[in-house]
ModelCIF file with pLDDT and N, C-alpha, C, O atoms, coordinates in Angstrom:
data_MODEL
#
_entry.id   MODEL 
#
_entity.id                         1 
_entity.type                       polymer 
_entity.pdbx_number_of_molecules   1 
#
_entity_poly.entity_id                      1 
_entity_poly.type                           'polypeptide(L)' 
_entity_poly.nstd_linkage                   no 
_entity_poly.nstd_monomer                   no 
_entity_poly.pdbx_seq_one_letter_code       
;(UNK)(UNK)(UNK)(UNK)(UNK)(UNK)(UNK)(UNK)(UNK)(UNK)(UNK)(UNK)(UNK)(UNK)(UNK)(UNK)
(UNK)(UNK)(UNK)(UNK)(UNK)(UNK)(UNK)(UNK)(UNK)(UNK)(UNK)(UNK)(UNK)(UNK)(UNK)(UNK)
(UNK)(UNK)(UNK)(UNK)(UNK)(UNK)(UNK)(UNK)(UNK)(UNK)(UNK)(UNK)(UNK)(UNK)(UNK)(UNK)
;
_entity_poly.pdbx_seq_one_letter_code_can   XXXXXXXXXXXXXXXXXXXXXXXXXXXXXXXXXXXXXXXXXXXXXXXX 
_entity_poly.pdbx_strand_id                 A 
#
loop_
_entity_poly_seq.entity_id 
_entity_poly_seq.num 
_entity_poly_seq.mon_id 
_entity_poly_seq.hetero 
1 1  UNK n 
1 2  UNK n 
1 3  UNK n 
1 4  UNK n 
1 5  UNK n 
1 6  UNK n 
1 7  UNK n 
1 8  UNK n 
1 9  UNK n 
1 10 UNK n 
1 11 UNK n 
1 12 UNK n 
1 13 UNK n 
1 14 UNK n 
1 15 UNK n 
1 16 UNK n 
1 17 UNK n 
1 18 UNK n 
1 19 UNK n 
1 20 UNK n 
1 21 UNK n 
1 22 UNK n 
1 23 UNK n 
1 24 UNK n 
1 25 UNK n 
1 26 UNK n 
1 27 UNK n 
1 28 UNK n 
1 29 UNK n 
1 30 UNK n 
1 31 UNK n 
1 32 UNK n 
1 33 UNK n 
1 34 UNK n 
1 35 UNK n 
1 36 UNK n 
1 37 UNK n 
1 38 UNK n 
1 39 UNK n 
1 40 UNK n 
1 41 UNK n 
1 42 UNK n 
1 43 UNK n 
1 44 UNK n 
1 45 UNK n 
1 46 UNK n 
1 47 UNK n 
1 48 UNK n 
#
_struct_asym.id          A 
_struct_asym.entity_id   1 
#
loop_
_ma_qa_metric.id 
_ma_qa_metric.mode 
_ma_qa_metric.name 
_ma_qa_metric.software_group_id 
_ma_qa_metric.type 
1 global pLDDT . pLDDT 
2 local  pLDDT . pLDDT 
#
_ma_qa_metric_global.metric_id      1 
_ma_qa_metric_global.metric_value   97.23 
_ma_qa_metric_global.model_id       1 
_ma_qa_metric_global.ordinal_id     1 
#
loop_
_ma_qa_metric_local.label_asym_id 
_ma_qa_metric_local.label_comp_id 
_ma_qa_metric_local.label_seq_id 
_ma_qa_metric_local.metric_id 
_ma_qa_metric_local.metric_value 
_ma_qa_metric_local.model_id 
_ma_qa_metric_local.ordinal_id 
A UNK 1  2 98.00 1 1  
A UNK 2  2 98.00 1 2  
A UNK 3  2 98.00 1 3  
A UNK 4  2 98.00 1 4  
A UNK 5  2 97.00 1 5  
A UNK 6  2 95.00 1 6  
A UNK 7  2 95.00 1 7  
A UNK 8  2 97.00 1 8  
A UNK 9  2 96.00 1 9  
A UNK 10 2 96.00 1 10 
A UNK 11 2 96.00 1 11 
A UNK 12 2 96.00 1 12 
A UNK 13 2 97.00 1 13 
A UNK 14 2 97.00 1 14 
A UNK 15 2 97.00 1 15 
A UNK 16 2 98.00 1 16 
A UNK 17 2 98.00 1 17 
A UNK 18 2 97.00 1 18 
A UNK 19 2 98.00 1 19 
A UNK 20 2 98.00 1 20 
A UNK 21 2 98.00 1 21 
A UNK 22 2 97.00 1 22 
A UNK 23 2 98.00 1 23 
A UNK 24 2 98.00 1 24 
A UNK 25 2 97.00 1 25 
A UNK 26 2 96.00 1 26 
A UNK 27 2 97.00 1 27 
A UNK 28 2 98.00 1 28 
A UNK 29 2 96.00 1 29 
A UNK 30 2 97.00 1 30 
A UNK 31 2 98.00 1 31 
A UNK 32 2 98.00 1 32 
A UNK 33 2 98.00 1 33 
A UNK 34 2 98.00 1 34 
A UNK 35 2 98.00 1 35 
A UNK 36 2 98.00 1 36 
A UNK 37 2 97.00 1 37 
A UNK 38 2 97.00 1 38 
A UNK 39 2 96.00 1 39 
A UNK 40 2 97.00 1 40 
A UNK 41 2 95.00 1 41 
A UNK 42 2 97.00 1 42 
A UNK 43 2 98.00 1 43 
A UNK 44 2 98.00 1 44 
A UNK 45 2 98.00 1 45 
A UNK 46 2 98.00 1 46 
A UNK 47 2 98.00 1 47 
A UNK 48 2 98.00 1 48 
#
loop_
_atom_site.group_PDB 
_atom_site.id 
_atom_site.type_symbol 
_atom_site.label_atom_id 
_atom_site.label_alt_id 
_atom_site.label_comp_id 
_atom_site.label_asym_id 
_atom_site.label_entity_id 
_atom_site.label_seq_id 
_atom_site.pdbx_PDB_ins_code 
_atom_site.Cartn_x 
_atom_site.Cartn_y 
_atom_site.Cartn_z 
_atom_site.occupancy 
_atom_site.B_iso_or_equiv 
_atom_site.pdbx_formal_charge 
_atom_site.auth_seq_id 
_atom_site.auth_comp_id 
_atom_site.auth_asym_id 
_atom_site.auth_atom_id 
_atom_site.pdbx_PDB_model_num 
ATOM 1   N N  . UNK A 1 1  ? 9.086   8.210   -2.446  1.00 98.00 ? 1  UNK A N  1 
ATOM 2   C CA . UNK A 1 1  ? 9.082   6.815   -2.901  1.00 98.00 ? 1  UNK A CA 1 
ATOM 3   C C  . UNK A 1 1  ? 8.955   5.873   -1.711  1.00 98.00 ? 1  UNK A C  1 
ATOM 4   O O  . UNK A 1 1  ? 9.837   5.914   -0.853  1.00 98.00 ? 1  UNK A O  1 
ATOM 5   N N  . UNK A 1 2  ? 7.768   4.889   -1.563  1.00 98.00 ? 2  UNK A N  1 
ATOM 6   C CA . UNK A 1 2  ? 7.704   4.247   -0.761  1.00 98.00 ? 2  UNK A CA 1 
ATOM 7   C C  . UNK A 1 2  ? 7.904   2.428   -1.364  1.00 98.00 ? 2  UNK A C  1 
ATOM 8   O O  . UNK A 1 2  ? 6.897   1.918   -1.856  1.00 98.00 ? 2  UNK A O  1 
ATOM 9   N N  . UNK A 1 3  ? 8.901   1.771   -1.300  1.00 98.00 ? 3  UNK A N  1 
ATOM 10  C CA . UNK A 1 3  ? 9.059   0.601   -2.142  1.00 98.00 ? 3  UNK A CA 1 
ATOM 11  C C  . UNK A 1 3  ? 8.610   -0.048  -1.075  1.00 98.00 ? 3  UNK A C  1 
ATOM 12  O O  . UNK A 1 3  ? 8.905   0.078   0.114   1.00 98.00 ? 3  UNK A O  1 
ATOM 13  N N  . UNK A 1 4  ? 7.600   -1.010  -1.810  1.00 98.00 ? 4  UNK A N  1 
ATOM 14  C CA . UNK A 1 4  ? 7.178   -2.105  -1.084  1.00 98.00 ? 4  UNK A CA 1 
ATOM 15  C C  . UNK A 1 4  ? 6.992   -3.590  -2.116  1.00 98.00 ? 4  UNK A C  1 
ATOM 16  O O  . UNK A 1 4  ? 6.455   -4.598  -1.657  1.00 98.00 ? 4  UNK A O  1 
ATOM 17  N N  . UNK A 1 5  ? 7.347   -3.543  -3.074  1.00 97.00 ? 5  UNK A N  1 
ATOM 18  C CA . UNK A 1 5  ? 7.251   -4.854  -3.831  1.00 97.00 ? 5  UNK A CA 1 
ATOM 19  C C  . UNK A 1 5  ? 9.120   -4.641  -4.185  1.00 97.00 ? 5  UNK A C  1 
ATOM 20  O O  . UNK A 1 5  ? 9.883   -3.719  -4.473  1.00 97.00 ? 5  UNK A O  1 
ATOM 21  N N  . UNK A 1 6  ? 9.195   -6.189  -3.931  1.00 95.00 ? 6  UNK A N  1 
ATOM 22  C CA . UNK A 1 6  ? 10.601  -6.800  -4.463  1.00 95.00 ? 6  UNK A CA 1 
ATOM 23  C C  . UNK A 1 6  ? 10.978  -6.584  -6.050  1.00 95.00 ? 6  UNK A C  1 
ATOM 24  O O  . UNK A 1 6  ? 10.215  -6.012  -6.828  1.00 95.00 ? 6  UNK A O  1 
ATOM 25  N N  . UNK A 1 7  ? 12.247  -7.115  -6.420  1.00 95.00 ? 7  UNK A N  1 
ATOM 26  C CA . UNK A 1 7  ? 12.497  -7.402  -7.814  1.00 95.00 ? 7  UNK A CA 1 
ATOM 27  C C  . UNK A 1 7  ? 11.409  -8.294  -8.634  1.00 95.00 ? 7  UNK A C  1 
ATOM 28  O O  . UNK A 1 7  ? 11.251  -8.287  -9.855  1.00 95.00 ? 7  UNK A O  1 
ATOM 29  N N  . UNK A 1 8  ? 10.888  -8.858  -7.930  1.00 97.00 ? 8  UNK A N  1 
ATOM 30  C CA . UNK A 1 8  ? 9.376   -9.825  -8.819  1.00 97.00 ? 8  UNK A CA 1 
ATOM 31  C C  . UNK A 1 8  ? 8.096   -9.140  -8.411  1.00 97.00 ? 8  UNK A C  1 
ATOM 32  O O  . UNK A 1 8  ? 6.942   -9.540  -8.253  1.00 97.00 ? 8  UNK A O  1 
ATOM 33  N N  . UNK A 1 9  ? 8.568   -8.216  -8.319  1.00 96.00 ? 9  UNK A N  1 
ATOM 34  C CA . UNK A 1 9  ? 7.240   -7.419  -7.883  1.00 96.00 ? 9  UNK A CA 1 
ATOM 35  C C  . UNK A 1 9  ? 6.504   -7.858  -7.173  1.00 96.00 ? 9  UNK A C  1 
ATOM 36  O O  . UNK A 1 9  ? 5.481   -7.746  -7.849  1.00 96.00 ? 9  UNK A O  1 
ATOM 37  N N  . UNK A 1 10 ? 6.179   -8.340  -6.197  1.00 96.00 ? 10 UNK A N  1 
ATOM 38  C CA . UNK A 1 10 ? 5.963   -9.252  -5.232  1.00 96.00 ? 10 UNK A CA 1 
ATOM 39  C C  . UNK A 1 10 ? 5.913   -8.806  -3.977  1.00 96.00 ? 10 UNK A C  1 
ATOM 40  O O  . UNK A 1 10 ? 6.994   -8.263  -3.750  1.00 96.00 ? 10 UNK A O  1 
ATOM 41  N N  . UNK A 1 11 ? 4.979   -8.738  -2.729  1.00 96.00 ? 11 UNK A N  1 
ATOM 42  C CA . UNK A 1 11 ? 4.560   -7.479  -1.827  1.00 96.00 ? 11 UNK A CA 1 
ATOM 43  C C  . UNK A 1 11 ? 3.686   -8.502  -0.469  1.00 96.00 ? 11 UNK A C  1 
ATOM 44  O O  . UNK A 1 11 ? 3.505   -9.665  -0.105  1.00 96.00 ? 11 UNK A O  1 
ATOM 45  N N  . UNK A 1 12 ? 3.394   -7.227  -0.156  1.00 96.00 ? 12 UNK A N  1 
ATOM 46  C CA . UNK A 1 12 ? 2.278   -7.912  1.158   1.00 96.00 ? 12 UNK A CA 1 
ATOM 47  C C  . UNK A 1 12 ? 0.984   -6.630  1.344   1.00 96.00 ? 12 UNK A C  1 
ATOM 48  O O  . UNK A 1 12 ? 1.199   -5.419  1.373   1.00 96.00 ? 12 UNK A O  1 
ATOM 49  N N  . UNK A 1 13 ? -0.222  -7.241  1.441   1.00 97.00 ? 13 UNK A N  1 
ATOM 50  C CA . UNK A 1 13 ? -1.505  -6.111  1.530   1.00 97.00 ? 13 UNK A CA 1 
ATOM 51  C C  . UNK A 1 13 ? -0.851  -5.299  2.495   1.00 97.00 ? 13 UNK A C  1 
ATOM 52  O O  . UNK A 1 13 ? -0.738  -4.079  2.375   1.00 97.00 ? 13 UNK A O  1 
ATOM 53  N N  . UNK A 1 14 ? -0.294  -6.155  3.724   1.00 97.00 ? 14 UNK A N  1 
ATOM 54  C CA . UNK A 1 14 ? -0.190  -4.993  4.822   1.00 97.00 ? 14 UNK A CA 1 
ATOM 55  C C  . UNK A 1 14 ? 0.814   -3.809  4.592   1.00 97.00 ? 14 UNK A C  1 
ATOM 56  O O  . UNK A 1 14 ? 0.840   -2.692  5.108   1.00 97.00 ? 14 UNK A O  1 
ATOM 57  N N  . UNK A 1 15 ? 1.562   -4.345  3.737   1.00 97.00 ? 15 UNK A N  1 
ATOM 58  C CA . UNK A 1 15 ? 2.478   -2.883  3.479   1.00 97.00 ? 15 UNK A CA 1 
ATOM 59  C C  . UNK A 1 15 ? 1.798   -2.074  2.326   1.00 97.00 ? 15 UNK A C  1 
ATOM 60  O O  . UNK A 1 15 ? 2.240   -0.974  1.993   1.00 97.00 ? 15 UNK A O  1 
ATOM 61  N N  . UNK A 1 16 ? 0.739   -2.632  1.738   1.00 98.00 ? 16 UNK A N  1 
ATOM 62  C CA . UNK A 1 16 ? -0.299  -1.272  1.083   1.00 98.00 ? 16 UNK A CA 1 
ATOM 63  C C  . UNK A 1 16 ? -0.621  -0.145  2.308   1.00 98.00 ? 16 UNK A C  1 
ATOM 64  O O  . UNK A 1 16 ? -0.295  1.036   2.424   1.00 98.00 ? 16 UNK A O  1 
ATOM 65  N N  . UNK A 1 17 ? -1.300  -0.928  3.048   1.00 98.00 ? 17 UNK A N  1 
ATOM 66  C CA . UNK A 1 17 ? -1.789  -0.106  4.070   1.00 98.00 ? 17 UNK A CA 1 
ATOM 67  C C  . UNK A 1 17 ? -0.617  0.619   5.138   1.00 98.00 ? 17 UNK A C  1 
ATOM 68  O O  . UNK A 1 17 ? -0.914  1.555   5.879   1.00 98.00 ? 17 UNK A O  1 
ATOM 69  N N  . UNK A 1 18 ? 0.372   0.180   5.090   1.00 97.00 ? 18 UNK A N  1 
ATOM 70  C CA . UNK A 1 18 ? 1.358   0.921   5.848   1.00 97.00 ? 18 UNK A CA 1 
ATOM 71  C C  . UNK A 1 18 ? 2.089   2.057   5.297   1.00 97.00 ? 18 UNK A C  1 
ATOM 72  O O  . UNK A 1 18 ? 2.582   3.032   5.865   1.00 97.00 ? 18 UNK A O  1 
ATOM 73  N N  . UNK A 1 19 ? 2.047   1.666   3.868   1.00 98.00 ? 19 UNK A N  1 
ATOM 74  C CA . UNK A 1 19 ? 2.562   2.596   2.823   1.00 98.00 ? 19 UNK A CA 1 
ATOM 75  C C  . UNK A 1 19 ? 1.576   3.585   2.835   1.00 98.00 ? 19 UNK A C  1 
ATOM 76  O O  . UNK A 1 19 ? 1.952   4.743   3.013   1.00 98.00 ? 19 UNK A O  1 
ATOM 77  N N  . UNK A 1 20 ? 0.572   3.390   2.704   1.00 98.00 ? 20 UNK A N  1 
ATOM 78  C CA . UNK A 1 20 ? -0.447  4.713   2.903   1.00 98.00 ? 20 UNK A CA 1 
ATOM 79  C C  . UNK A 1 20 ? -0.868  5.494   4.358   1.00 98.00 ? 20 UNK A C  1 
ATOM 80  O O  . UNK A 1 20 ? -1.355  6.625   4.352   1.00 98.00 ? 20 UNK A O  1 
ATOM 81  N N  . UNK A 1 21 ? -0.682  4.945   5.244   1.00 98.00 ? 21 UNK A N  1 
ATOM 82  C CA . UNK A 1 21 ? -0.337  5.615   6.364   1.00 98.00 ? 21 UNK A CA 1 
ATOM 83  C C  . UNK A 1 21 ? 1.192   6.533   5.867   1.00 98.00 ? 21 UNK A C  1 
ATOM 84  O O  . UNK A 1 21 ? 1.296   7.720   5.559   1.00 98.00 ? 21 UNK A O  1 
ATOM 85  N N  . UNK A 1 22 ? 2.007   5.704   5.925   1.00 97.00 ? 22 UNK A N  1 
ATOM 86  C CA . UNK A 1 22 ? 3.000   6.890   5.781   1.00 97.00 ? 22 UNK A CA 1 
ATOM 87  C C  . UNK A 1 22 ? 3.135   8.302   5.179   1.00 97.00 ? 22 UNK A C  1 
ATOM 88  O O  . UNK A 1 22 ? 3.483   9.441   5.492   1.00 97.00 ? 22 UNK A O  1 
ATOM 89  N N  . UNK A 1 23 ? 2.551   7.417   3.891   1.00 98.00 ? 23 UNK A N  1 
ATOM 90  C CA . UNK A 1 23 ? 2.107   8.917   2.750   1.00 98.00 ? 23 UNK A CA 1 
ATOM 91  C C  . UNK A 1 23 ? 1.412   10.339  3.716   1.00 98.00 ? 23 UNK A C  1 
ATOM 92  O O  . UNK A 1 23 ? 1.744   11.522  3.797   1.00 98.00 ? 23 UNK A O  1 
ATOM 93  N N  . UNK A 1 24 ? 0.299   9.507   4.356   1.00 98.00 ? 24 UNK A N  1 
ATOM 94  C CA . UNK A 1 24 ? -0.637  10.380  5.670   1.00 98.00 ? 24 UNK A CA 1 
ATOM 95  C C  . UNK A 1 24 ? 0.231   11.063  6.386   1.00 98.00 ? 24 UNK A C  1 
ATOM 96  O O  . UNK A 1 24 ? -0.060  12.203  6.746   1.00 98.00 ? 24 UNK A O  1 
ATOM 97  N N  . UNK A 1 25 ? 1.397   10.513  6.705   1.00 97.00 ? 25 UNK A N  1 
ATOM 98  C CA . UNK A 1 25 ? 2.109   11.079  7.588   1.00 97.00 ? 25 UNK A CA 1 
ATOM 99  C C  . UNK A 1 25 ? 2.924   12.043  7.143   1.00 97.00 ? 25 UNK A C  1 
ATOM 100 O O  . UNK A 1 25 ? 3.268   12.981  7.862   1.00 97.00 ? 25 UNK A O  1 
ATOM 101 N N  . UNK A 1 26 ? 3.307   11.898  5.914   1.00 96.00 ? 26 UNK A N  1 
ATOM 102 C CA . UNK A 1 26 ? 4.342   12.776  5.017   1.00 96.00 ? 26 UNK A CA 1 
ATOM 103 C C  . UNK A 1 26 ? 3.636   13.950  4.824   1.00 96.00 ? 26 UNK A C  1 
ATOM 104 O O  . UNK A 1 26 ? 4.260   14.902  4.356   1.00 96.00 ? 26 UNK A O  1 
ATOM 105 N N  . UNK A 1 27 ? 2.119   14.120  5.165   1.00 97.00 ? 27 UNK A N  1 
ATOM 106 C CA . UNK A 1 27 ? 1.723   15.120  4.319   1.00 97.00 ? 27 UNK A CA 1 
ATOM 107 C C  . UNK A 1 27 ? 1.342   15.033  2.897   1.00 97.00 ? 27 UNK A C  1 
ATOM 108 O O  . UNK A 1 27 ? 0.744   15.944  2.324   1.00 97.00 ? 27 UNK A O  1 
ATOM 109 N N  . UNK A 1 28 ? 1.837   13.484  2.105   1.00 98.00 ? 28 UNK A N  1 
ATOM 110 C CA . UNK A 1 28 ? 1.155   13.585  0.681   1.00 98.00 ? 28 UNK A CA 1 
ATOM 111 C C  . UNK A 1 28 ? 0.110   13.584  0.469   1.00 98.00 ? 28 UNK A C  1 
ATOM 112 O O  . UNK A 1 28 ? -0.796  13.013  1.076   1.00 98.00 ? 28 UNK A O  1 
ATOM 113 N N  . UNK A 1 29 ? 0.059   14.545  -0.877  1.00 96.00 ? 29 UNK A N  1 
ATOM 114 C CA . UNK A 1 29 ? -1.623  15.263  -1.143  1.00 96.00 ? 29 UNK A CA 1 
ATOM 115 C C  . UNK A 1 29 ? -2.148  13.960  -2.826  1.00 96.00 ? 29 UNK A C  1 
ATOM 116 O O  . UNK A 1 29 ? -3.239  13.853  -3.386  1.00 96.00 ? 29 UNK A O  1 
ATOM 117 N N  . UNK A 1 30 ? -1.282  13.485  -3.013  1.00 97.00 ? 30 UNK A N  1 
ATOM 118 C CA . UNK A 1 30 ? -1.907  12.178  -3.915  1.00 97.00 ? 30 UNK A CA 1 
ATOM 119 C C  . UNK A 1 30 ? -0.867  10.892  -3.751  1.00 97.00 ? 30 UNK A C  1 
ATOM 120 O O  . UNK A 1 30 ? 0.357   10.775  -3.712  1.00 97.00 ? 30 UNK A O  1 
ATOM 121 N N  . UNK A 1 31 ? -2.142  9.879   -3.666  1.00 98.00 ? 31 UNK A N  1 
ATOM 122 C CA . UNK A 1 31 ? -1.030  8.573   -3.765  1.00 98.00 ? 31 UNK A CA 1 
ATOM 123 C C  . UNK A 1 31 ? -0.844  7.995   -5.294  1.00 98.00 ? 31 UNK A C  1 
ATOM 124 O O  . UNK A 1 31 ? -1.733  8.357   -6.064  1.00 98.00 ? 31 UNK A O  1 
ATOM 125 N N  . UNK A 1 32 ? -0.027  7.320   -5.735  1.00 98.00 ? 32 UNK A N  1 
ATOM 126 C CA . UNK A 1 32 ? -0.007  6.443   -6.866  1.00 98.00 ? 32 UNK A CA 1 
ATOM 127 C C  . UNK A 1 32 ? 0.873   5.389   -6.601  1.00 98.00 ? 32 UNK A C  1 
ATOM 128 O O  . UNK A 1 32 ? 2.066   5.296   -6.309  1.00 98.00 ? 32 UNK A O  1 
ATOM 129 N N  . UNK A 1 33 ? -0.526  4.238   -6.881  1.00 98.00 ? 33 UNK A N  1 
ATOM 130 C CA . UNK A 1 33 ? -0.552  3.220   -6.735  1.00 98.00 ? 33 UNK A CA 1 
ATOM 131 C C  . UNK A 1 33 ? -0.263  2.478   -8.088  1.00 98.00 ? 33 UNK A C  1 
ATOM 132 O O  . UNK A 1 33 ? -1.317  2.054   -8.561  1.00 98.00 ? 33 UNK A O  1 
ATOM 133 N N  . UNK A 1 34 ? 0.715   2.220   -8.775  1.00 98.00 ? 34 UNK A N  1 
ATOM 134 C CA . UNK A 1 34 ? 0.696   1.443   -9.629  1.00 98.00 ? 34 UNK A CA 1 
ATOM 135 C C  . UNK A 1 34 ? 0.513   -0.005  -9.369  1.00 98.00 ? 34 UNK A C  1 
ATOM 136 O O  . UNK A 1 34 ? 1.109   -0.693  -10.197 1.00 98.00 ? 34 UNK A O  1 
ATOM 137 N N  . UNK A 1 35 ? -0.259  -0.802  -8.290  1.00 98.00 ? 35 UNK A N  1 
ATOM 138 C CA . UNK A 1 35 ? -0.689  -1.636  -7.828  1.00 98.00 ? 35 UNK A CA 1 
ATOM 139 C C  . UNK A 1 35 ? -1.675  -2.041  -7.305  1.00 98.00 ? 35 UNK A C  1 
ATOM 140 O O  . UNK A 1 35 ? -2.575  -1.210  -7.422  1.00 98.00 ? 35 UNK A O  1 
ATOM 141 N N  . UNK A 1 36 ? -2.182  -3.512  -6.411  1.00 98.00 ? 36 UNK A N  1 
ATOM 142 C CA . UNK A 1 36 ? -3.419  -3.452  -5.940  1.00 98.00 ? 36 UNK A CA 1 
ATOM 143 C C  . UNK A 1 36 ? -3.015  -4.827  -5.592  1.00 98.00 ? 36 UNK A C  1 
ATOM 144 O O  . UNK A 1 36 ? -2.091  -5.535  -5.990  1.00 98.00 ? 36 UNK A O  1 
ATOM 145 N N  . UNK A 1 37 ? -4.323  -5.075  -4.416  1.00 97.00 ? 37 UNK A N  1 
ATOM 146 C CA . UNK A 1 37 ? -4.026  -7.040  -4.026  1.00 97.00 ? 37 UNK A CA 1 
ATOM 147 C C  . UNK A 1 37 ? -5.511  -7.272  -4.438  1.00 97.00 ? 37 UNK A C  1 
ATOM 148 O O  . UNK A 1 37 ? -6.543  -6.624  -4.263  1.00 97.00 ? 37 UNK A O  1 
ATOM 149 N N  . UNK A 1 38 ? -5.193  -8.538  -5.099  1.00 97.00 ? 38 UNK A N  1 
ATOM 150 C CA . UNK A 1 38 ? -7.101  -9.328  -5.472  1.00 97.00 ? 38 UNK A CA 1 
ATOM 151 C C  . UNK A 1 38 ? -7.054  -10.101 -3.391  1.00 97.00 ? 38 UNK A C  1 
ATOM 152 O O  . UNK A 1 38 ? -8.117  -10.603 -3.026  1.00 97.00 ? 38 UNK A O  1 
ATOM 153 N N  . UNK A 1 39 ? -6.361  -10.098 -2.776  1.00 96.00 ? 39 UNK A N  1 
ATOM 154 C CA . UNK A 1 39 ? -6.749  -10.947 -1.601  1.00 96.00 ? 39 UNK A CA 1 
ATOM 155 C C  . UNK A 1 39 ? -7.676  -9.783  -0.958  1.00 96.00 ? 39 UNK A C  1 
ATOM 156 O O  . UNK A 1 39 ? -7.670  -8.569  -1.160  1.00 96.00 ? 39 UNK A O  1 
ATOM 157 N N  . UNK A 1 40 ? -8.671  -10.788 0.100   1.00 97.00 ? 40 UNK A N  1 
ATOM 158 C CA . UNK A 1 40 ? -9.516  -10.205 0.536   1.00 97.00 ? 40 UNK A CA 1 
ATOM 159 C C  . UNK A 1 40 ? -8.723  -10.239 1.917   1.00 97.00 ? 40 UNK A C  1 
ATOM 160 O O  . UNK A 1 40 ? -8.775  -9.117  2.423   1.00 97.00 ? 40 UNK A O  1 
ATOM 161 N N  . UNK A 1 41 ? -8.180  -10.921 2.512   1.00 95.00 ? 41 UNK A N  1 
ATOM 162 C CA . UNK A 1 41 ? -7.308  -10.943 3.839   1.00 95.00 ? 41 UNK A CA 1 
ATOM 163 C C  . UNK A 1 41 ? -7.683  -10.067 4.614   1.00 95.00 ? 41 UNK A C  1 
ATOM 164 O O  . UNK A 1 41 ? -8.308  -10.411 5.617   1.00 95.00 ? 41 UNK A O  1 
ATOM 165 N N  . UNK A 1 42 ? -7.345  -8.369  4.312   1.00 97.00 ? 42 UNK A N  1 
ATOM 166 C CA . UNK A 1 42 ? -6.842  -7.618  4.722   1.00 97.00 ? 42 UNK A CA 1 
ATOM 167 C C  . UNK A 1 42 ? -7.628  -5.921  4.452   1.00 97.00 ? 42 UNK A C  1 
ATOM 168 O O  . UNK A 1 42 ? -7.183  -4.810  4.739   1.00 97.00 ? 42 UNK A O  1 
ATOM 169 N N  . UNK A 1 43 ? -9.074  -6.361  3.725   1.00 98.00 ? 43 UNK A N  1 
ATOM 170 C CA . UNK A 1 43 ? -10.117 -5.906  2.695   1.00 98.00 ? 43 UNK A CA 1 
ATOM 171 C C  . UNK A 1 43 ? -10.536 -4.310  4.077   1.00 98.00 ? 43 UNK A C  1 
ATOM 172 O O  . UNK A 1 43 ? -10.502 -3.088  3.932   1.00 98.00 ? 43 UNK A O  1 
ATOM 173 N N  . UNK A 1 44 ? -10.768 -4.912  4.886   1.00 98.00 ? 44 UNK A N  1 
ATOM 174 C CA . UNK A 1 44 ? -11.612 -4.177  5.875   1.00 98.00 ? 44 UNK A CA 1 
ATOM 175 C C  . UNK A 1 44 ? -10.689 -2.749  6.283   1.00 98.00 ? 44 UNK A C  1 
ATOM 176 O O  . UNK A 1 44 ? -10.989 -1.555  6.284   1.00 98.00 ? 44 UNK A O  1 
ATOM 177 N N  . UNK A 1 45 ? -9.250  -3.600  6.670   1.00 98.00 ? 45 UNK A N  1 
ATOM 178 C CA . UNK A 1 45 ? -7.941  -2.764  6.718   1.00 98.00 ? 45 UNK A CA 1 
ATOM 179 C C  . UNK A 1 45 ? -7.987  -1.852  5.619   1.00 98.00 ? 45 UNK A C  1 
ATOM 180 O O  . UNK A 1 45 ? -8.226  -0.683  5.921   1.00 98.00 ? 45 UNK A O  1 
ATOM 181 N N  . UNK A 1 46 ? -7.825  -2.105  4.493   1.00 98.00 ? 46 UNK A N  1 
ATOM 182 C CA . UNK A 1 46 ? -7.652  -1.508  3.255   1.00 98.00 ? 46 UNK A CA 1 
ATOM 183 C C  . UNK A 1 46 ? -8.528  -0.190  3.453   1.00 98.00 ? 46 UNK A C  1 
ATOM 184 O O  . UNK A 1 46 ? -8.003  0.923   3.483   1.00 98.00 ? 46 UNK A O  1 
ATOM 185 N N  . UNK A 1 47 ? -9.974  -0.407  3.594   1.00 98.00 ? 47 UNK A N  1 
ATOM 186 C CA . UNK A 1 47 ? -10.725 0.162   3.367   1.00 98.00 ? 47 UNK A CA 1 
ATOM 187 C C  . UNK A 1 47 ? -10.687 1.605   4.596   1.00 98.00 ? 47 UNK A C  1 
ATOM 188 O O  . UNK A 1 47 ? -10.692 2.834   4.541   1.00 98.00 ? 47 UNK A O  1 
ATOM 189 N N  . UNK A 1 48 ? -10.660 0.892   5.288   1.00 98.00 ? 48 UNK A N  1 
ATOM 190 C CA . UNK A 1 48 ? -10.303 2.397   6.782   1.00 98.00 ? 48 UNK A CA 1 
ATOM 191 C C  . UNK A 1 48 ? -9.350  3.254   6.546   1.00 98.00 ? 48 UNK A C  1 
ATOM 192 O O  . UNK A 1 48 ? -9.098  4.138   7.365   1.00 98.00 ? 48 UNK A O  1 
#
């Protein structure tokens, strides 16, 4: 379990992408994302 959104569910792109590094790091073999950001901010990041 990697929590990254608050009680309002409420988050930051960059901890998408940090959260999925970690997963990388754990060794997890699937992510689930019950989430996503419409901002483009951080799009390029996301994508690498």
């Amino acid at each position: 379990s990697i929590k990254i959104l608050n009680k309002d569910l409420k988050g930051h792109s960059l901890c998408i992408i940090k959260g999925i590094e970690l997963a990388i790091e754990e060794g997890c073999e699937m992510i689930n994302l019950s989430l996503g950001t419409t901002s483009l901010d951080y799009l390029n990041n996301i994508k690498k």
